[in-house]
C-alpha atoms as a PDB file:
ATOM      1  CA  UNK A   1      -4.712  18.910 -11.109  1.00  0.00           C
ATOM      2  CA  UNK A   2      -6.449  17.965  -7.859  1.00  0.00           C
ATOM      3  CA  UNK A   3      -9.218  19.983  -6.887  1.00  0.00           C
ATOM      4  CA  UNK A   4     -10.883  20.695  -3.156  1.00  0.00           C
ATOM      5  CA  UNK A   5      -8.714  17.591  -1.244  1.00  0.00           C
ATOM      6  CA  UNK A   6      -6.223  20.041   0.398  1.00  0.00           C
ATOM      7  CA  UNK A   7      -7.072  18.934   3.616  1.00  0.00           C
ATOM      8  CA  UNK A   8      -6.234  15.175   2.190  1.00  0.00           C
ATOM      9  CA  UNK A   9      -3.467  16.441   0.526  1.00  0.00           C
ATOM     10  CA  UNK A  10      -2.218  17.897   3.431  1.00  0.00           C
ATOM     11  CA  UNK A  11      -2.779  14.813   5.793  1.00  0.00           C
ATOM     12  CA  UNK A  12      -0.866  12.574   3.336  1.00  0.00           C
ATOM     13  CA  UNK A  13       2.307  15.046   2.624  1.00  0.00           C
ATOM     14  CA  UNK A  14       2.699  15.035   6.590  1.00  0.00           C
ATOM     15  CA  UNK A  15       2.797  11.496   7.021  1.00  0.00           C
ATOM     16  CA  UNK A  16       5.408  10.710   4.028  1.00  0.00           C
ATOM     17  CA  UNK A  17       7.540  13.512   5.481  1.00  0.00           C
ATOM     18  CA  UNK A  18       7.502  11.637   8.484  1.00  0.00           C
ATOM     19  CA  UNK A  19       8.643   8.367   6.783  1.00  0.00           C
ATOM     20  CA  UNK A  20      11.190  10.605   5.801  1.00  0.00           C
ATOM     21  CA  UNK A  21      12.005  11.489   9.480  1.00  0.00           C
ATOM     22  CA  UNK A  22      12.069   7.822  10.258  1.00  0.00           C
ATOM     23  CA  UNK A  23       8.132   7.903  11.817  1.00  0.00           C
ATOM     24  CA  UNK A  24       6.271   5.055  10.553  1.00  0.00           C
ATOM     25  CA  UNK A  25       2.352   4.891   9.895  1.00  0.00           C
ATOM     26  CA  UNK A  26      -0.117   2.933   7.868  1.00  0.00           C
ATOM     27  CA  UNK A  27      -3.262   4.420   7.003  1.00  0.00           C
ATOM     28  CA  UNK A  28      -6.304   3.547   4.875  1.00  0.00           C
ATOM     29  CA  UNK A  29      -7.826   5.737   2.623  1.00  0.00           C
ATOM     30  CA  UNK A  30     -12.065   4.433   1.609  1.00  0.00           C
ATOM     31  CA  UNK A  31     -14.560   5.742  -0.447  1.00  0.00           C
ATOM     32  CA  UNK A  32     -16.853   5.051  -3.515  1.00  0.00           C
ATOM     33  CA  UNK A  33     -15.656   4.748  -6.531  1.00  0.00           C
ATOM     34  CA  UNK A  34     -14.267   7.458  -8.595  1.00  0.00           C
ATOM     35  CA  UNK A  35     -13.813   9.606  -5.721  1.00  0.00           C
ATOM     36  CA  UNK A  36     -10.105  10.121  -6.062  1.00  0.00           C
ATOM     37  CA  UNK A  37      -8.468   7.682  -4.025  1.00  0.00           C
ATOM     38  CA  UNK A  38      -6.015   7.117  -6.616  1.00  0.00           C
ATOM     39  CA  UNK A  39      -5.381  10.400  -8.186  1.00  0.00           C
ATOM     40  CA  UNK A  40      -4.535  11.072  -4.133  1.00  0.00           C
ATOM     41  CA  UNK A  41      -2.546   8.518  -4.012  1.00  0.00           C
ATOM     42  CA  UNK A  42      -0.455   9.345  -6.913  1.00  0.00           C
ATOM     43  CA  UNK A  43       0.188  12.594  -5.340  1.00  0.00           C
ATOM     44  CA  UNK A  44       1.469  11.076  -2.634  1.00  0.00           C
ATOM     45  CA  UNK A  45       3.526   9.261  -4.668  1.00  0.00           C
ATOM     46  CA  UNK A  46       4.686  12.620  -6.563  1.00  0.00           C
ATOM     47  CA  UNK A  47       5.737  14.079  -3.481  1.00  0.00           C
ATOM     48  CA  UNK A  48       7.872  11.353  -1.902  1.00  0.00           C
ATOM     49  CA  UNK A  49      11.356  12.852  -2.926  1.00  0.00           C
ATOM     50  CA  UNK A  50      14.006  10.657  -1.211  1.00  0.00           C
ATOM     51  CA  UNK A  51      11.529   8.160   0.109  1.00  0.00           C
ATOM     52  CA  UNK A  52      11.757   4.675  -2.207  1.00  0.00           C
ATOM     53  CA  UNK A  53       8.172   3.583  -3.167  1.00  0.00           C
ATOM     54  CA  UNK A  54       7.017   0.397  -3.671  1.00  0.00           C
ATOM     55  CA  UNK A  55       3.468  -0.271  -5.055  1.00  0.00           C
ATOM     56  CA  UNK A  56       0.943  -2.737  -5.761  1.00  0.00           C
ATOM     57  CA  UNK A  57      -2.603  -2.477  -7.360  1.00  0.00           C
ATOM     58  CA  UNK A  58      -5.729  -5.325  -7.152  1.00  0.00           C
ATOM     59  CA  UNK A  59      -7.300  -6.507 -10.618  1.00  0.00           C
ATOM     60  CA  UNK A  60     -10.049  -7.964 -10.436  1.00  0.00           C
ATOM     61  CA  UNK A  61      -9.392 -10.595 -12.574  1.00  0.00           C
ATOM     62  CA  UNK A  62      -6.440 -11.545 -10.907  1.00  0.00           C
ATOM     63  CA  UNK A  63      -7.711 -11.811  -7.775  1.00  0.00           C
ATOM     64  CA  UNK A  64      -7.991 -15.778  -7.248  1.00  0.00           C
ATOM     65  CA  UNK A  65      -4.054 -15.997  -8.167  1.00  0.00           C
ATOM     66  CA  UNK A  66      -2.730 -16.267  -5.014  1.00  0.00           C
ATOM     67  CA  UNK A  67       0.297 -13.475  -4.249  1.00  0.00           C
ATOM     68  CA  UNK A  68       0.235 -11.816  -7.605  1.00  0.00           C
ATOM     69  CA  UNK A  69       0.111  -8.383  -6.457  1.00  0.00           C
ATOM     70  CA  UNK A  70       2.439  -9.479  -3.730  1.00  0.00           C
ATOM     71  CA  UNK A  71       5.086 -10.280  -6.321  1.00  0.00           C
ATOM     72  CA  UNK A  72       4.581  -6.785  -7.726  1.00  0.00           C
ATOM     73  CA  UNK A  73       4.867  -5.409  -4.253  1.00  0.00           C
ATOM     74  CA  UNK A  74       7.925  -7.158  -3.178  1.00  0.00           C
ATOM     75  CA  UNK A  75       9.558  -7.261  -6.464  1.00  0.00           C
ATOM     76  CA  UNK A  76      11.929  -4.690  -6.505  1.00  0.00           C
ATOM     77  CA  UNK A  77      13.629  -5.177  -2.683  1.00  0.00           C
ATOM     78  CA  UNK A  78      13.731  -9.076  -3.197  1.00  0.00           C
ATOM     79  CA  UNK A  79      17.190  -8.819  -3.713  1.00  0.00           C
ATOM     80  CA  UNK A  80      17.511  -8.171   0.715  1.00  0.00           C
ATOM     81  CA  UNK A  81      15.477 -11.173   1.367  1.00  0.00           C
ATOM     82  CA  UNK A  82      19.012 -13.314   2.462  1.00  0.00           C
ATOM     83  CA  UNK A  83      19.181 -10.655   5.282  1.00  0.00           C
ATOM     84  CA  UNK A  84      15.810 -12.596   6.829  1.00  0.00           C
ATOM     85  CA  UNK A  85      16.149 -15.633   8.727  1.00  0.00           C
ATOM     86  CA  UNK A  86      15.452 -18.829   6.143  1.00  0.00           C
ATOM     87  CA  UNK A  87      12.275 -19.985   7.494  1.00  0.00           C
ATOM     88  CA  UNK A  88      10.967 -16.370   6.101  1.00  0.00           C
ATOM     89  CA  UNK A  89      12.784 -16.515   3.208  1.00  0.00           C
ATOM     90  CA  UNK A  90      11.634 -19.723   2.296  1.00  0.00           C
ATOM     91  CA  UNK A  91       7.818 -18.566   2.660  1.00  0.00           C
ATOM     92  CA  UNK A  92       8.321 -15.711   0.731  1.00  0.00           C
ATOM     93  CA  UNK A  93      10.159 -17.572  -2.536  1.00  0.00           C
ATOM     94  CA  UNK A  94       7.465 -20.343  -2.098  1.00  0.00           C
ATOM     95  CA  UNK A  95       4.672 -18.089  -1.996  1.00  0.00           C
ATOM     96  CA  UNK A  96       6.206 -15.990  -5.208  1.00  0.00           C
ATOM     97  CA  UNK A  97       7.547 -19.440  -7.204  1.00  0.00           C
ATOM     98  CA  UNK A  98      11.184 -18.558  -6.952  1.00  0.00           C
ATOM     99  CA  UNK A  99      13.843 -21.124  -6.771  1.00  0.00           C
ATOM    100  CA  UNK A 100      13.593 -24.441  -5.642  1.00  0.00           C
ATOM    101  CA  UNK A 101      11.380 -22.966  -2.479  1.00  0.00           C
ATOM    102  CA  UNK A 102       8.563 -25.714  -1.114  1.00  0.00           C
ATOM    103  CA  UNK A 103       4.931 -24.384  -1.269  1.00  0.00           C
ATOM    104  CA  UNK A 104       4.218 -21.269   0.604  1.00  0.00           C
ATOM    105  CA  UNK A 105       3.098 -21.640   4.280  1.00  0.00           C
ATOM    106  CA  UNK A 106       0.645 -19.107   3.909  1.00  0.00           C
ATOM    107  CA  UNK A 107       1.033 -18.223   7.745  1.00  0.00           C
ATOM    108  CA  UNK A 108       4.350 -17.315   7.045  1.00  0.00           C
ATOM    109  CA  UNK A 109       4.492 -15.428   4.250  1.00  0.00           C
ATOM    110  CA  UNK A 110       2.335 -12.422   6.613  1.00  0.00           C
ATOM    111  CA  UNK A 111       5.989 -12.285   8.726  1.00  0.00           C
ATOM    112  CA  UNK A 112       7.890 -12.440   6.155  1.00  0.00           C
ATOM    113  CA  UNK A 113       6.461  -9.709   4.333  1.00  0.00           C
ATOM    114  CA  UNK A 114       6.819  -7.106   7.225  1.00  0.00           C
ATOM    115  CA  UNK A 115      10.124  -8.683   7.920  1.00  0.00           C
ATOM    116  CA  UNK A 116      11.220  -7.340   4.164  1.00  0.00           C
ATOM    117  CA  UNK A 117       9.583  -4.316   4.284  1.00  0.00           C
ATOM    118  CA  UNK A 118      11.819  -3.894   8.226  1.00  0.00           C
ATOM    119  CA  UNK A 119      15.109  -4.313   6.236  1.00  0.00           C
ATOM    120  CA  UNK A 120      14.174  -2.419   3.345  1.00  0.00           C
ATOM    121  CA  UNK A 121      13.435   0.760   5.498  1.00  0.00           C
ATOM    122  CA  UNK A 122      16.621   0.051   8.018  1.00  0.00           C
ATOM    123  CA  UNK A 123      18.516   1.316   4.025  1.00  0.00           C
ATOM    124  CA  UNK A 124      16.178   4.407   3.949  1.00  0.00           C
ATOM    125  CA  UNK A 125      12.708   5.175   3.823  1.00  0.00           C
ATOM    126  CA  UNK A 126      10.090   3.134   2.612  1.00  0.00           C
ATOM    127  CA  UNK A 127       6.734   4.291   1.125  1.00  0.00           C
ATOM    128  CA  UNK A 128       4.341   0.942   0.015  1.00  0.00           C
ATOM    129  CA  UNK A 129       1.410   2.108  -2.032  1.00  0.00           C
ATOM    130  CA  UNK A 130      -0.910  -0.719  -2.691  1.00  0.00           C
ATOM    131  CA  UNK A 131      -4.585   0.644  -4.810  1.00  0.00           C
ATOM    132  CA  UNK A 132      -7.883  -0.998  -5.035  1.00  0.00           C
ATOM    133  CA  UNK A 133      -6.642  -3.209  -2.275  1.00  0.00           C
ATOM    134  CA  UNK A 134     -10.305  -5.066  -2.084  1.00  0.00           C
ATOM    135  CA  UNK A 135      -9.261  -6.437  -5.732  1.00  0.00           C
ATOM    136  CA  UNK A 136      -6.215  -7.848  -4.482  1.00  0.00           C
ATOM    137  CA  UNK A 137      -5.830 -11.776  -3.815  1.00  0.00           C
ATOM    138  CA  UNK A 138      -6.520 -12.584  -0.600  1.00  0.00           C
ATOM    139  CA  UNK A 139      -3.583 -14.235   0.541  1.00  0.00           C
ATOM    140  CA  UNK A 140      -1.112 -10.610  -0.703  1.00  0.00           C
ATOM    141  CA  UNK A 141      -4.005  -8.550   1.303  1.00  0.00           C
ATOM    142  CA  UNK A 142      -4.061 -10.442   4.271  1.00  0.00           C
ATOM    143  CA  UNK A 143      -0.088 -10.277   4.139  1.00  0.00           C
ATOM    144  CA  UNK A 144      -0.367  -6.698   3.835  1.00  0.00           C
ATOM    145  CA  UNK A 145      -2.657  -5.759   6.133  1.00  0.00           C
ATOM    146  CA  UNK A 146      -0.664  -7.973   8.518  1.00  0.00           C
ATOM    147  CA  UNK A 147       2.097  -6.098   8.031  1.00  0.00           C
ATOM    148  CA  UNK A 148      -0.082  -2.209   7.865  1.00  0.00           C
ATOM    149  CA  UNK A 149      -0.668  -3.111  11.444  1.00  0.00           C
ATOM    150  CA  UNK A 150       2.794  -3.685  12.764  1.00  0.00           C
ATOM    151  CA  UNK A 151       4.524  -0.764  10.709  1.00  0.00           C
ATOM    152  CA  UNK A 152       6.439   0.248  13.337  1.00  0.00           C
ATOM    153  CA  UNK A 153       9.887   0.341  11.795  1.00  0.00           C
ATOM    154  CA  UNK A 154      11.163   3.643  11.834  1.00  0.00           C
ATOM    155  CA  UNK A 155      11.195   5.053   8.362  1.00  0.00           C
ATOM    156  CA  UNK A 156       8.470   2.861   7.282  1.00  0.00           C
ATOM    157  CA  UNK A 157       4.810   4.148   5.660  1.00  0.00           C
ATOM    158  CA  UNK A 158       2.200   1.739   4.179  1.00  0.00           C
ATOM    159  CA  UNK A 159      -0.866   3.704   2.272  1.00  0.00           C
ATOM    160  CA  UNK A 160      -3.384   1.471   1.120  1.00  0.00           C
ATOM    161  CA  UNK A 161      -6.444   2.963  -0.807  1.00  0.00           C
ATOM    162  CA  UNK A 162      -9.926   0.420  -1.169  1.00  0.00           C
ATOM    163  CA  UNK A 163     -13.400   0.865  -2.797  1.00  0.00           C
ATOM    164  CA  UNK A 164     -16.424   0.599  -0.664  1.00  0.00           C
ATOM    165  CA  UNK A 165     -18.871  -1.885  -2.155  1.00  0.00           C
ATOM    166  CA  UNK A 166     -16.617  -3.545  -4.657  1.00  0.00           C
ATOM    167  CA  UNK A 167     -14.365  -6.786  -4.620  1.00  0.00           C
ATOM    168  CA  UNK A 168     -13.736  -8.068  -1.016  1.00  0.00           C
ATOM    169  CA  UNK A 169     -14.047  -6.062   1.939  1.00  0.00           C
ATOM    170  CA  UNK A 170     -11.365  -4.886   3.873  1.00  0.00           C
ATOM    171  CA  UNK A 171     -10.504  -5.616   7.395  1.00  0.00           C
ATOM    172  CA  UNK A 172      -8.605  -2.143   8.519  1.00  0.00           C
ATOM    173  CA  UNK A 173      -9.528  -2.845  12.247  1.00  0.00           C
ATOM    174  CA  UNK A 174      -6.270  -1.131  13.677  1.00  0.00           C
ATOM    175  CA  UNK A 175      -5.575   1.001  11.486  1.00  0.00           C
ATOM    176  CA  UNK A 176      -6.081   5.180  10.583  1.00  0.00           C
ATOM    177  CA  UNK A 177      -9.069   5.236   7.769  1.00  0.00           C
ATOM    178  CA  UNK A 178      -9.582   8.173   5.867  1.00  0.00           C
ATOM    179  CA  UNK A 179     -12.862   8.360   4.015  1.00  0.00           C
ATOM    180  CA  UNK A 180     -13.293  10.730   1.097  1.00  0.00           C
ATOM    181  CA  UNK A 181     -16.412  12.440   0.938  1.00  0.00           C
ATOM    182  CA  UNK A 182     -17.881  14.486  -2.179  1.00  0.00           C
ATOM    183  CA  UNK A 183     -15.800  17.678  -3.201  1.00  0.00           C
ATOM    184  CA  UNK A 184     -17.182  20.301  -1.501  1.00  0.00           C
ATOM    185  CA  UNK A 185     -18.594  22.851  -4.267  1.00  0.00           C
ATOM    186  CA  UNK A 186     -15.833  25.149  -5.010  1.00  0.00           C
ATOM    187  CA  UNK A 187     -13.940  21.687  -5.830  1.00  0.00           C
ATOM    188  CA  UNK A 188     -17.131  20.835  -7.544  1.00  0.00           C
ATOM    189  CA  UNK A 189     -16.722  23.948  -9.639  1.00  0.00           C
ATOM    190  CA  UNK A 190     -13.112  23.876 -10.366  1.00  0.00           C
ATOM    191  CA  UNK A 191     -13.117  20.359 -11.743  1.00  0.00           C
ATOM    192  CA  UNK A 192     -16.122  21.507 -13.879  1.00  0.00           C
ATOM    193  CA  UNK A 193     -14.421  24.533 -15.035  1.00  0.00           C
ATOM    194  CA  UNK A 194     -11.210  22.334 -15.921  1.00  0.00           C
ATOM    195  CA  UNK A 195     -12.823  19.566 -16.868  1.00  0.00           C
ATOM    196  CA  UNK A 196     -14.699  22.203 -19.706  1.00  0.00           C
ATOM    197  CA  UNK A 197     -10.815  23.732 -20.101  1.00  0.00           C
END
């Protein structure tokens, strides 16, 4: 159960109805750690009937392998990829080590990416949810920032959700931030009183 983030709630149930609507956005959402930035991302998530959802999450200790968490990102539409021209195509096999693709070129792989995400939401809507995005590797965040900037294919939302002070900082110039503050205190006192259930 959440407690005392309606007004989050709220603001992120809007915006995946309109990726359901075919209204794009790309918002971040920032704050300390244990905050809730995940637990509101997961409702998101929970509430994005008819919307397909593809996610991502940094580790830290996977984040000097270049495009791992774009490989968990990208996974499960890499099957439209031969609807992009072939220079994109071959950046994104190179960057993920499929086939006989050459070496990324990492400047590329940023186009590619959005170019993906732009056929995957011309089928339906597309939700990407990608957590602790200052863990990620630096080459899949700088892809997906690239392409949080330039969501403007209809149908298409990117939610992204980073901790202030940990892992490497992220550059959201461009795009909607939402910080999360403390709960105010009747959220402070419901998640006491549940959390004493």
């Amino acid at each position: 159960m959440i407690h005392g983030r309606a007004r989050e709630r709220d603001r992120l149930a809007s915006l995946v109805d309109g990726t359901r609507r075919g209204r794009s956005f790309a918002l971040l959402l920032e704050g300390p750690a244990g905050i809730g930035t995940s637990t509101l991302l997961d409702d998101a998530v929970a509430r994005a009937d008819g919307v397909r959802v593809l996610r991502a999450r940094g580790f830290e200790g996977e984040a000097d392998l270049p495009y791992a968490g774009l490989l968990d990102l990208a996974g499960p539409v890499l099957d439209l990829a031969d609807a992009l021209p072939a220079p994109q195509r071959r950046a994104l096999h190179g960057a993920l080590a499929l086939a006989d693709a050459p070496p990324a070129d990492r400047s590329q792989v940023p186009a590619a990416l959005l170019a993906l995400l732009g056929v995957a939401a011309d089928a339906g809507p597309v939700l990407v949810v990608a957590d602790d995005v200052h863990w990620l590797d630096d080459a899949t965040r700088e892809a997906l920032l690239f392409a949080a900037r330039r969501a403007s294919w209809e149908g298409l939302g990117i939610l992204l959700a980073a901790r202030d002070g940990d892992g490497a900082p992220v550059d959201a110039q461009g795009l909607e931030r939402l910080a999360l503050g403390p709960l105010d205190r009747d959220g402070t006192v419901a998640l006491v009183a549940d959390a004493a259930g």
